[in-house]
Protein backbone atom coordinates (compact mmCIF):
# COMPACT_ATOMS: atom_id res chain seq x y z
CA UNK A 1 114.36 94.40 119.16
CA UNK A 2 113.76 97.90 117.74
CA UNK A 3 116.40 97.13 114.54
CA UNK A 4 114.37 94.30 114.38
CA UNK A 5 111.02 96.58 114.42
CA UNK A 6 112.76 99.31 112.40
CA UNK A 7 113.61 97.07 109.61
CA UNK A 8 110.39 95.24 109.35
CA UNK A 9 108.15 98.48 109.29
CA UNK A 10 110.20 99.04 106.01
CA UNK A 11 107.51 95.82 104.76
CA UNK A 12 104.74 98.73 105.95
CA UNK A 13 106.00 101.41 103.49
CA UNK A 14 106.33 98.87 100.20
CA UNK A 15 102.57 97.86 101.36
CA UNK A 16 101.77 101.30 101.51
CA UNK A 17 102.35 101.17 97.63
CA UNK A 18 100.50 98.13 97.01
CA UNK A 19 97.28 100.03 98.70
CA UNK A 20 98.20 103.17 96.91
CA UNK A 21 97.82 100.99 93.83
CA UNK A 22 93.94 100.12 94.88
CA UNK A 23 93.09 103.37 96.50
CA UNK A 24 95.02 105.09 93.16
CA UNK A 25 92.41 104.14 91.11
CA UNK A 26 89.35 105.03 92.84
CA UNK A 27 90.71 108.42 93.71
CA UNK A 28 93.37 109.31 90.69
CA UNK A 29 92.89 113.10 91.59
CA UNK A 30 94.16 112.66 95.11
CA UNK A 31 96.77 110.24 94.90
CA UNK A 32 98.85 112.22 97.39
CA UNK A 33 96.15 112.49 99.78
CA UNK A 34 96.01 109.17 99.89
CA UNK A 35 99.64 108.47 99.90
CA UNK A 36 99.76 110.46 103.15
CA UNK A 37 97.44 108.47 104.74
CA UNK A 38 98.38 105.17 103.80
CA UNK A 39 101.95 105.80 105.13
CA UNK A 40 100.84 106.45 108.88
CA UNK A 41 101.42 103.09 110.31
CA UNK A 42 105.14 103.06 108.94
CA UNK A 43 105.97 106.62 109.82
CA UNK A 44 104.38 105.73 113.15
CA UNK A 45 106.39 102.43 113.73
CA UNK A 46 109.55 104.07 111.84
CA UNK A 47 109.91 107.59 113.79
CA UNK A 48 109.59 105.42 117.28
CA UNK A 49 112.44 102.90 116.78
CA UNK A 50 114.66 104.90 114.36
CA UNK A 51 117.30 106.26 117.00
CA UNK A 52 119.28 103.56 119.11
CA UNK A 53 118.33 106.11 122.16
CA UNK A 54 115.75 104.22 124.63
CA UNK A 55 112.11 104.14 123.74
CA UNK A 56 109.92 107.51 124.03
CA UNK A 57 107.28 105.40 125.70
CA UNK A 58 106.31 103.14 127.95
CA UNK A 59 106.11 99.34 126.79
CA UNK A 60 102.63 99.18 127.45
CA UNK A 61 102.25 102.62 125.28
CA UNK A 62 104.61 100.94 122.47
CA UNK A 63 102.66 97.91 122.26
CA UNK A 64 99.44 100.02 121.88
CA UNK A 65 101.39 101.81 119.12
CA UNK A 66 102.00 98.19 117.54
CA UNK A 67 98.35 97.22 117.98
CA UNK A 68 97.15 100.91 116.09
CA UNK A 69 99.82 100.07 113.14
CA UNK A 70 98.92 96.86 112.37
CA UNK A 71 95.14 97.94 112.58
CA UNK A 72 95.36 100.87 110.38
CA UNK A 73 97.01 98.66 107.81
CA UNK A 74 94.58 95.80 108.01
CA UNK A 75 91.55 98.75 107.87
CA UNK A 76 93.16 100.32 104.66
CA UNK A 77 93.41 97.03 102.94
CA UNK A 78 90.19 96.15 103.84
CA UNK A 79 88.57 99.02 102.62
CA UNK A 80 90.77 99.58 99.79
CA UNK A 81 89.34 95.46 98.60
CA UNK A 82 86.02 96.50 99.65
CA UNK A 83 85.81 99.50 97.57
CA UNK A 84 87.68 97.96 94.53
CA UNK A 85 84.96 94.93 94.61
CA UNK A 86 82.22 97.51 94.95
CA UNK A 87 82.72 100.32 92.60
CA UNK A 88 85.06 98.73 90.15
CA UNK A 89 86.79 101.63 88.29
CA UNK A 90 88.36 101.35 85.22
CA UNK A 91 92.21 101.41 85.37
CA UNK A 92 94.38 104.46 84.70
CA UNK A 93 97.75 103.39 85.16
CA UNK A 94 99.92 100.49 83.84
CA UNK A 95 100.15 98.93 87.74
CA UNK A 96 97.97 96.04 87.85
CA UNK A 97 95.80 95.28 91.32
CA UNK A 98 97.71 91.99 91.22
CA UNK A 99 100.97 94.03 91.70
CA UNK A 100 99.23 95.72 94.22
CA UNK A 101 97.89 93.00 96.06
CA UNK A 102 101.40 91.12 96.20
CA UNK A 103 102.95 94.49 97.27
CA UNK A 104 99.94 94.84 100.31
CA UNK A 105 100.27 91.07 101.07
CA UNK A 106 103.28 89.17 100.65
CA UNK A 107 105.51 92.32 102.11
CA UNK A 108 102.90 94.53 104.40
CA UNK A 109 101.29 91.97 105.76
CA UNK A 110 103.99 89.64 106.78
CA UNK A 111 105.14 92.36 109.01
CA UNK A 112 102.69 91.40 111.43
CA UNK A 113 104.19 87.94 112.15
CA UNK A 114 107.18 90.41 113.53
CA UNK A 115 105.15 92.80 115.19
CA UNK A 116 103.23 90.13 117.08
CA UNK A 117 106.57 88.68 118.11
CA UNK A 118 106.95 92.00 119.83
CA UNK A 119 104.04 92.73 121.61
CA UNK A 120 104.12 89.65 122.86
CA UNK A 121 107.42 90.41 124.47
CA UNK A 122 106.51 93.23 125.45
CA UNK A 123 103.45 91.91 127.47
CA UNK A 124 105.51 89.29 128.88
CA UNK A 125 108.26 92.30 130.13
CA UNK A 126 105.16 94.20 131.31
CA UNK A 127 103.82 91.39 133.62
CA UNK A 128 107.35 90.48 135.15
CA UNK A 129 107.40 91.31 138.58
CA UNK A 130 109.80 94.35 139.95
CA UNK A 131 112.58 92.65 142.01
């Protein structure tokens, strides 16, 4: 399951560009800033299922970790819309927002369908009895 994980946070980082794309042009001067915190859900889901060694945490702690991902990412694309719709700055770049929205959509987004998957097995582990 954490290949599984490891592979589909990947989906995280090339949404991570998408939302740089929207948060890009309403901050241009701190496009690093921004990159930096647009990429904590995948360094977050990466760094805990990179090595094959067994998980840092406990399952119910991983599946918290899951939950915070997947709401970070759904918060930055939120806002990132929210702010595009509102303010409406001029573009200074050649990326469209319809790249960007693909990128945070068809590839970050689907993600969740995995991590879902995930937590639910985890939940499921977590209420087995102890024999």
């Amino acid at each position: 399951m954490k290949s599984t994980l490891n592979i589909a946070s990947h989906g995280l980082a090339v949404g991570a560009l998408g939302q740089l794309a929207l948060f890009g042009r309403l901050f241009p001067d701190h496009s690093s800033l921004c990159a930096a915190i647009l990429l904590v859900p995948w360094f977050t889901i990466f760094f805990v299922t990179f090595c094959n060694a067994p998980f840092p945490c406990s399952a119910r702690t991983f599946r918290y970790i899951l939950l915070f991902a997947m709401c970070w990412y759904a918060s930055m694309s939120l806002l990132g819309e929210a702010l595009i719709f509102c303010i409406q700055p001029v573009s200074h770049s050649h990326f469209s927002l319809f790249a960007g929205r693909v990128l945070i959509y068809l590839f970050g987004a689907v993600t969740f369908f995995v991590f879902i998957k995930a937590s639910i097995i985890i939940r499921r582990h977590e209420n087995e009895p102890e024999p």
